[in-house]
N, C-alpha and C. Protein backbone atom coordinates (compact mmCIF):
# COMPACT_ATOMS: atom_id res chain seq x y z
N UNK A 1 -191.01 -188.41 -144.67
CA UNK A 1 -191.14 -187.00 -145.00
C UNK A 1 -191.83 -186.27 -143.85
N UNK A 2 -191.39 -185.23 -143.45
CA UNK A 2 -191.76 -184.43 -142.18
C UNK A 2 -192.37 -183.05 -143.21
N UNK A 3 -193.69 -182.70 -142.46
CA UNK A 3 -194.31 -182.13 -143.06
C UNK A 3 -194.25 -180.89 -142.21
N UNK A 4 -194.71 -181.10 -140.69
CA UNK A 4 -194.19 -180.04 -140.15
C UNK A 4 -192.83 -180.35 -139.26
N UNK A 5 -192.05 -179.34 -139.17
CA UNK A 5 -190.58 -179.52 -138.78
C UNK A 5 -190.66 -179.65 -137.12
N UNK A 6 -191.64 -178.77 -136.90
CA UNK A 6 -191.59 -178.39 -135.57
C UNK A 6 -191.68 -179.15 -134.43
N UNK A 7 -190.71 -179.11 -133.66
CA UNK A 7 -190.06 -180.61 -132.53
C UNK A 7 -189.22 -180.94 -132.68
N UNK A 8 -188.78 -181.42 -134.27
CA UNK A 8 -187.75 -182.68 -134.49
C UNK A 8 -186.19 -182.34 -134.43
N UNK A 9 -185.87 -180.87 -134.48
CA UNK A 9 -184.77 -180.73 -134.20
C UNK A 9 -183.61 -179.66 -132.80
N UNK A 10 -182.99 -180.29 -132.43
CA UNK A 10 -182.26 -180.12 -131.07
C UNK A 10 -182.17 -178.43 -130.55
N UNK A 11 -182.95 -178.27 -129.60
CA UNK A 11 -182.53 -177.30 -129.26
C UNK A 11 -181.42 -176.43 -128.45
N UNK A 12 -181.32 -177.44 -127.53
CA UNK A 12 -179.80 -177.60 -126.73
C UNK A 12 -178.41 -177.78 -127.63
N UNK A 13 -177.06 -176.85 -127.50
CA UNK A 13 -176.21 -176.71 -128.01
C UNK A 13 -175.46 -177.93 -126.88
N UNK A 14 -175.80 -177.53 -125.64
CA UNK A 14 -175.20 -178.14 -124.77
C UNK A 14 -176.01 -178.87 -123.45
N UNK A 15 -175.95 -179.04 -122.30
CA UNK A 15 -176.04 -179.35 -120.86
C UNK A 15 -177.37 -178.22 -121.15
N UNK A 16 -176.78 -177.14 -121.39
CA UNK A 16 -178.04 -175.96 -120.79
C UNK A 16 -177.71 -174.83 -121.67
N UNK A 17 -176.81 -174.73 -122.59
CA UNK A 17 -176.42 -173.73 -123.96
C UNK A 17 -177.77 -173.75 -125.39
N UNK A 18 -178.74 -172.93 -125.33
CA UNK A 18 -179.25 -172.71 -126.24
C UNK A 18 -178.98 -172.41 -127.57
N UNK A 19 -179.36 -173.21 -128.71
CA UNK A 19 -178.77 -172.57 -130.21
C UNK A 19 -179.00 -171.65 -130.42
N UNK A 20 -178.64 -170.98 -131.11
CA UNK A 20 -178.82 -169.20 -131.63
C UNK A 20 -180.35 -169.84 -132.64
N UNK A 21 -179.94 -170.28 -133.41
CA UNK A 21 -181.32 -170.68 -134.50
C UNK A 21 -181.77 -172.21 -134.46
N UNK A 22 -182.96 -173.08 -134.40
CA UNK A 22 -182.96 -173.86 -134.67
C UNK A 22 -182.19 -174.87 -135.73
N UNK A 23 -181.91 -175.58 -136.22
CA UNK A 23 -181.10 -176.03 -137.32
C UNK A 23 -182.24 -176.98 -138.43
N UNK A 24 -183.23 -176.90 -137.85
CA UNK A 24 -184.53 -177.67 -138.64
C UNK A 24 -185.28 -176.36 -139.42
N UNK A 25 -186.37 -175.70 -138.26
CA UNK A 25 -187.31 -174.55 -139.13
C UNK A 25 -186.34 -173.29 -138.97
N UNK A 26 -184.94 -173.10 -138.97
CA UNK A 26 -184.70 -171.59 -138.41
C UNK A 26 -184.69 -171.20 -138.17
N UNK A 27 -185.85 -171.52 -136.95
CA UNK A 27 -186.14 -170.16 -135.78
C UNK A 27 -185.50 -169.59 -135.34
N UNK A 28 -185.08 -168.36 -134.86
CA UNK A 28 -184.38 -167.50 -134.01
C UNK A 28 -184.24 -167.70 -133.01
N UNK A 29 -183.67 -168.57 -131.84
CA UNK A 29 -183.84 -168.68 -130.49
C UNK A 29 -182.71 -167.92 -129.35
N UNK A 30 -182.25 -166.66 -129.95
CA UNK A 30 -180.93 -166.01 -129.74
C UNK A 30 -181.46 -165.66 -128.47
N UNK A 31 -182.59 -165.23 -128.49
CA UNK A 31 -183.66 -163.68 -127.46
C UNK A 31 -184.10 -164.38 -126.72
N UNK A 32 -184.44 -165.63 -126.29
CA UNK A 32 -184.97 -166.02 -125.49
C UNK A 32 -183.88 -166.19 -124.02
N UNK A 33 -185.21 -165.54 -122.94
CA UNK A 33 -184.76 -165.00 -121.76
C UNK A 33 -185.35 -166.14 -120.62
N UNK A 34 -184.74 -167.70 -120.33
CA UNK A 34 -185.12 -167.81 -119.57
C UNK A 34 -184.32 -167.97 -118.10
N UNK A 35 -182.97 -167.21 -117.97
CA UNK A 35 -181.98 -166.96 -116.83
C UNK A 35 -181.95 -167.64 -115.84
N UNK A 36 -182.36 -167.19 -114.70
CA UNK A 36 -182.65 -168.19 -113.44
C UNK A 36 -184.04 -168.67 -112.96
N UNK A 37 -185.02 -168.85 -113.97
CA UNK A 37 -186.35 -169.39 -113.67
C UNK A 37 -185.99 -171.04 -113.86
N UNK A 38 -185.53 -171.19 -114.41
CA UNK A 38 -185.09 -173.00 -114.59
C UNK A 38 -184.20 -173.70 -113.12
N UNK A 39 -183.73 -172.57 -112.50
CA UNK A 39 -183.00 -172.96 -111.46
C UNK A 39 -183.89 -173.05 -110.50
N UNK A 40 -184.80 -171.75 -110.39
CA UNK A 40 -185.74 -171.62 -109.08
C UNK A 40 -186.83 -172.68 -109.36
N UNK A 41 -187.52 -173.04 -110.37
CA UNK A 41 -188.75 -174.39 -110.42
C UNK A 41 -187.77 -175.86 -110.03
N UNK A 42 -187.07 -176.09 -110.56
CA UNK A 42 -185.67 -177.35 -110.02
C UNK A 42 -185.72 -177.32 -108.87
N UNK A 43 -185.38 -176.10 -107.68
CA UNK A 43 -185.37 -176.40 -106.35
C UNK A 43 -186.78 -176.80 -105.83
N UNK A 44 -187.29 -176.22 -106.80
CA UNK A 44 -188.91 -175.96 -105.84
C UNK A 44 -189.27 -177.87 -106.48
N UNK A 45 -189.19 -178.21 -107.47
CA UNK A 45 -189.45 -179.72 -107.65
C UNK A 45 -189.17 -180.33 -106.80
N UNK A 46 -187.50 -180.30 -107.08
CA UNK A 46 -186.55 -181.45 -106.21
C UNK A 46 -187.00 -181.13 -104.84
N UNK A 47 -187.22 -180.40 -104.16
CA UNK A 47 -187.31 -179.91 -102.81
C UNK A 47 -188.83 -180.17 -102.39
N UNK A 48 -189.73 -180.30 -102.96
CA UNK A 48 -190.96 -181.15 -102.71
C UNK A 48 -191.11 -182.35 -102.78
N UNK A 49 -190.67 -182.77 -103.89
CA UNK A 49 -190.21 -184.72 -104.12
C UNK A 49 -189.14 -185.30 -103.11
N UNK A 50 -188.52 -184.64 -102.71
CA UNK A 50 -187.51 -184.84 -101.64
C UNK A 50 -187.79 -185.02 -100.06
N UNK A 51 -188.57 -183.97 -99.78
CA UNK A 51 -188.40 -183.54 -98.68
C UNK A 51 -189.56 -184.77 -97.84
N UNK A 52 -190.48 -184.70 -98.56
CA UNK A 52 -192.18 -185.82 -97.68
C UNK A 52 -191.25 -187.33 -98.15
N UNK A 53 -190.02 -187.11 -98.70
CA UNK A 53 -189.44 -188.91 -98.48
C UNK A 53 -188.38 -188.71 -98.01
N UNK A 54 -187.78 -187.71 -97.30
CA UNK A 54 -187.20 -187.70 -96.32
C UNK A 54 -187.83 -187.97 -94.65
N UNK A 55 -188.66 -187.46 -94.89
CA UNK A 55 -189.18 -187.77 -93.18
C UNK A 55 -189.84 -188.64 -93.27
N UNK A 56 -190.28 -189.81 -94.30
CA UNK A 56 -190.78 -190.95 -94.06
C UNK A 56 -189.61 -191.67 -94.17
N UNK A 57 -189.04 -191.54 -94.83
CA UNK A 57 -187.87 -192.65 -94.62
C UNK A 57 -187.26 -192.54 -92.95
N UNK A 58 -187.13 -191.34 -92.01
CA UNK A 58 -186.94 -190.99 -91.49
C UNK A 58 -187.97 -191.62 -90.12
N UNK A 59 -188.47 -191.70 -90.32
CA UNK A 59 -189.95 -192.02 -89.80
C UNK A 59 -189.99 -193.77 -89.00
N UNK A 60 -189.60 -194.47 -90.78
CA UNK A 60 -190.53 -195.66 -91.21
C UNK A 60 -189.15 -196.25 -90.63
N UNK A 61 -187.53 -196.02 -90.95
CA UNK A 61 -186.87 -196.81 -90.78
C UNK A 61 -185.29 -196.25 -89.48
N UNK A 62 -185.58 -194.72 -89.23
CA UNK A 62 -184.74 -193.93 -88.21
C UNK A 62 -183.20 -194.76 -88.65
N UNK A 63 -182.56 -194.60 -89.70
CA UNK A 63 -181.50 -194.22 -89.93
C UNK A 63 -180.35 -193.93 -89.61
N UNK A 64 -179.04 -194.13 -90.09
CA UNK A 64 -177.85 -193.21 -89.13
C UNK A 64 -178.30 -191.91 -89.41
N UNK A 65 -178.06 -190.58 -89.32
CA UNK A 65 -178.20 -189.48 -89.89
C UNK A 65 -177.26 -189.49 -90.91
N UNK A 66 -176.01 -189.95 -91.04
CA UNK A 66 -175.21 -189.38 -92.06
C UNK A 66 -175.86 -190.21 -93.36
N UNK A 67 -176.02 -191.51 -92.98
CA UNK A 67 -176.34 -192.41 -94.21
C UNK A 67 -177.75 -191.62 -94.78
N UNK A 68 -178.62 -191.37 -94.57
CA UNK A 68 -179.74 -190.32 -94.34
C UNK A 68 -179.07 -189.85 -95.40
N UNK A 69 -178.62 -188.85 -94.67
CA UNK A 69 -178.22 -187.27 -95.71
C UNK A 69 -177.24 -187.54 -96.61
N UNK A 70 -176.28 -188.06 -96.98
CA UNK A 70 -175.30 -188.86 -97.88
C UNK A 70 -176.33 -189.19 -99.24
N UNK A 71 -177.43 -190.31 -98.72
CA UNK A 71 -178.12 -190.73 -99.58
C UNK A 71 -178.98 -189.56 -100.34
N UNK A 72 -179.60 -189.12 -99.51
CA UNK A 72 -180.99 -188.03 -100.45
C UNK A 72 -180.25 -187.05 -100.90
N UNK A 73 -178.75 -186.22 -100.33
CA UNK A 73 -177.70 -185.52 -101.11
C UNK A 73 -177.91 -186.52 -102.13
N UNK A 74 -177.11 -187.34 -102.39
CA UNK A 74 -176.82 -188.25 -104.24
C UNK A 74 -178.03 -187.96 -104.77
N UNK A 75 -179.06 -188.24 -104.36
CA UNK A 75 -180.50 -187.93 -104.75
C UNK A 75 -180.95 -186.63 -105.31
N UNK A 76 -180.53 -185.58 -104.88
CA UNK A 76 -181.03 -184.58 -105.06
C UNK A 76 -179.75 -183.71 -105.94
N UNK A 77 -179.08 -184.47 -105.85
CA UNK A 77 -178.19 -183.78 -107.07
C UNK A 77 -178.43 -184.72 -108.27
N UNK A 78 -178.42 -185.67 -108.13
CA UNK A 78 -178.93 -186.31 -109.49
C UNK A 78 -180.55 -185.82 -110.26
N UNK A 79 -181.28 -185.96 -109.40
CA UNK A 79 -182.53 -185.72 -109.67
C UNK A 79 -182.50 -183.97 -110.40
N UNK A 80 -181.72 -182.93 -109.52
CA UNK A 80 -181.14 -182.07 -110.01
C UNK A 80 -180.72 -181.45 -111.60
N UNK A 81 -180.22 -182.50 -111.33
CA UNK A 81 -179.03 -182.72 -112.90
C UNK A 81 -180.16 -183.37 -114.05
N UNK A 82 -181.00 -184.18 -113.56
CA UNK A 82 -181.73 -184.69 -114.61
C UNK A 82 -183.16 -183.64 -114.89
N UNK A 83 -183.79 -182.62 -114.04
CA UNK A 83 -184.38 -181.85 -114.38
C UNK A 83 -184.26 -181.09 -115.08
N UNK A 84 -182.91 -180.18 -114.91
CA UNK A 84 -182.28 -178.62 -114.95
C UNK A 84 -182.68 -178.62 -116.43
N UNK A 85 -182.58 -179.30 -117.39
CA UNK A 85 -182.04 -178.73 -118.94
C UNK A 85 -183.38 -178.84 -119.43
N UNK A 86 -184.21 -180.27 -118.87
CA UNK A 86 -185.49 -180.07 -119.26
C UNK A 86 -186.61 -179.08 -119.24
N UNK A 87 -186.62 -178.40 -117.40
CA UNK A 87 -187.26 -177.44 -117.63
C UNK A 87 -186.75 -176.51 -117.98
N UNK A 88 -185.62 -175.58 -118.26
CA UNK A 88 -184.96 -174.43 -119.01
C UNK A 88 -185.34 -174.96 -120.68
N UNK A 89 -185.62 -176.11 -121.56
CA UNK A 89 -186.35 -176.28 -122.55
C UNK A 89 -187.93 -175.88 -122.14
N UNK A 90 -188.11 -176.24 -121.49
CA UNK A 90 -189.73 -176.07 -121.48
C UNK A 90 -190.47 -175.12 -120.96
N UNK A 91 -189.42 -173.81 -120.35
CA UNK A 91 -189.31 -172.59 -120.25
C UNK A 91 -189.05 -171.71 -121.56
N UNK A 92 -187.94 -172.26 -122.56
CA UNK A 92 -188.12 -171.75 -123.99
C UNK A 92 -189.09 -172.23 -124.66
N UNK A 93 -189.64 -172.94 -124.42
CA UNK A 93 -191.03 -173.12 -125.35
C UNK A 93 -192.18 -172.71 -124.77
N UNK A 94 -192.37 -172.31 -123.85
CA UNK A 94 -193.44 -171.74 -123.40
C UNK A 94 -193.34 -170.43 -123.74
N UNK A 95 -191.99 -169.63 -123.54
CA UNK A 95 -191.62 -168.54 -124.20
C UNK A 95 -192.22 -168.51 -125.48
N UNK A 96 -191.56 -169.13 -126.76
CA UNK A 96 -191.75 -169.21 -127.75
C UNK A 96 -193.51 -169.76 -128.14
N UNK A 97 -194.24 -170.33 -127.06
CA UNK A 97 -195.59 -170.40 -127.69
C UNK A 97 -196.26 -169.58 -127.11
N UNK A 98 -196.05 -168.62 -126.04
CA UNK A 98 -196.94 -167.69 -126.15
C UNK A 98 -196.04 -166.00 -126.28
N UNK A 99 -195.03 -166.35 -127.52
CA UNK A 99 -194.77 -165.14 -128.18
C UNK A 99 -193.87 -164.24 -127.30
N UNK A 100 -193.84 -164.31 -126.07
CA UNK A 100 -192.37 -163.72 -125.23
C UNK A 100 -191.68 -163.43 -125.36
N UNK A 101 -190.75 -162.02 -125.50
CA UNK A 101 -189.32 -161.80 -125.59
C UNK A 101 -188.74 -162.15 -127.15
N UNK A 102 -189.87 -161.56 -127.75
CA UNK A 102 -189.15 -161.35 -129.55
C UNK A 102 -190.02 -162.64 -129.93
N UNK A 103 -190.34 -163.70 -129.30
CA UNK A 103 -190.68 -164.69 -130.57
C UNK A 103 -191.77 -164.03 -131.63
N UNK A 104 -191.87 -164.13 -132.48
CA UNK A 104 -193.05 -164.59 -133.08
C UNK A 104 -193.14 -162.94 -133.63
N UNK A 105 -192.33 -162.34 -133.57
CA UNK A 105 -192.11 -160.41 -134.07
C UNK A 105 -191.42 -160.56 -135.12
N UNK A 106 -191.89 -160.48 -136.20
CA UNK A 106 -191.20 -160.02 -137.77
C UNK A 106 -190.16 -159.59 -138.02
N UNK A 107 -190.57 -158.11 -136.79
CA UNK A 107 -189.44 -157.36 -136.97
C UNK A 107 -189.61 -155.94 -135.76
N UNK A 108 -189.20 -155.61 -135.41
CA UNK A 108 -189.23 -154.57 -134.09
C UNK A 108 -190.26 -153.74 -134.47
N UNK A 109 -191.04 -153.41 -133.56
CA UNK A 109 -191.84 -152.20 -133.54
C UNK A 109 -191.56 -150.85 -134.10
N UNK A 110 -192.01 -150.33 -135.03
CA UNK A 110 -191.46 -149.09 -135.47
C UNK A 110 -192.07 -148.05 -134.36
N UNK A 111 -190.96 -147.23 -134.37
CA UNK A 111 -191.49 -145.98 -132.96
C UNK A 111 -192.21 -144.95 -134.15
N UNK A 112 -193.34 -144.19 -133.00
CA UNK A 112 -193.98 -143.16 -134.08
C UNK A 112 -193.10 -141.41 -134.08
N UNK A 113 -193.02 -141.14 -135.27
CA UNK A 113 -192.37 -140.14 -135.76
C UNK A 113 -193.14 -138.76 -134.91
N UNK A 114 -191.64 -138.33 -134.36
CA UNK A 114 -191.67 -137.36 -133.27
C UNK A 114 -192.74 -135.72 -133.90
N UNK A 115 -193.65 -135.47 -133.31
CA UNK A 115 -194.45 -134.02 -133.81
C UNK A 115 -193.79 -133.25 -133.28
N UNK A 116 -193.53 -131.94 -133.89
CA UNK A 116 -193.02 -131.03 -133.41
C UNK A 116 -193.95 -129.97 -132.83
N UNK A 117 -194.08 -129.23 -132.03
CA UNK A 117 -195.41 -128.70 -130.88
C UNK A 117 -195.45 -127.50 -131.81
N UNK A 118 -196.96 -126.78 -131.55
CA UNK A 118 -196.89 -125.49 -132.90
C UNK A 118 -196.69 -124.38 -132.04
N UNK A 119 -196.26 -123.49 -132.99
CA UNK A 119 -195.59 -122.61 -132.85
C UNK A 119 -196.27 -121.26 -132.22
């Protein structure tokens, strides 16, 4: 018996397709805006983990160049591929825990009723 729901069910529709609603607590996850921030932290990972074992490998064992770059390419698209969906999740939940872009709003802000200036 799950007492609280929250975690246990999939948020990913796809690769990187967000559900409209959770399918566990319901949540609304239609509004959440996280576009190309999941792309730009991925480069900035992969491209730090990459780069200080490129020039030691470079370094320690001087390489063909192609075998070099062949290799840390496979590398960095895999490594790539295995980041991308995780942090674009962990970009919607950071969204969603500190209330961002509709989470955690009832219901829209009511605007205040226009005064008319006196006469």
């Amino acid at each position: 018996m799950v007492i609280f729901p929250w975690g246990s069910g999939p948020m990913m529709a796809g690769y990187l397709k967000v559900r409209p609603r959770c399918p566990v607590c319901d949540e609304d996850l239609s509004h959440q805006r996280a576009d190309d921030g999941p792309a730009y932290l991925t480069i900035l990972i992969v491209g730090h983990l990459l780069m200080p074992a490129l020039m030691a490998t470079f370094i320690a064992w001087q390489p063909d160049p192609m075998l070099l770059a062949s290799g840390f390419c496979v590398a960095a698209a895999a490594l790539t591929l295995y980041l991308l969906p995780r942090i674009k999740g962990a970009m919607v939940g950071l969204q969603w825990a500190k209330r961002m872009h509709g989470f955690g709003e009832a219901e829209p802000p009511a605007r205040p009723a226009a005064t008319e200036p006196a006469a």
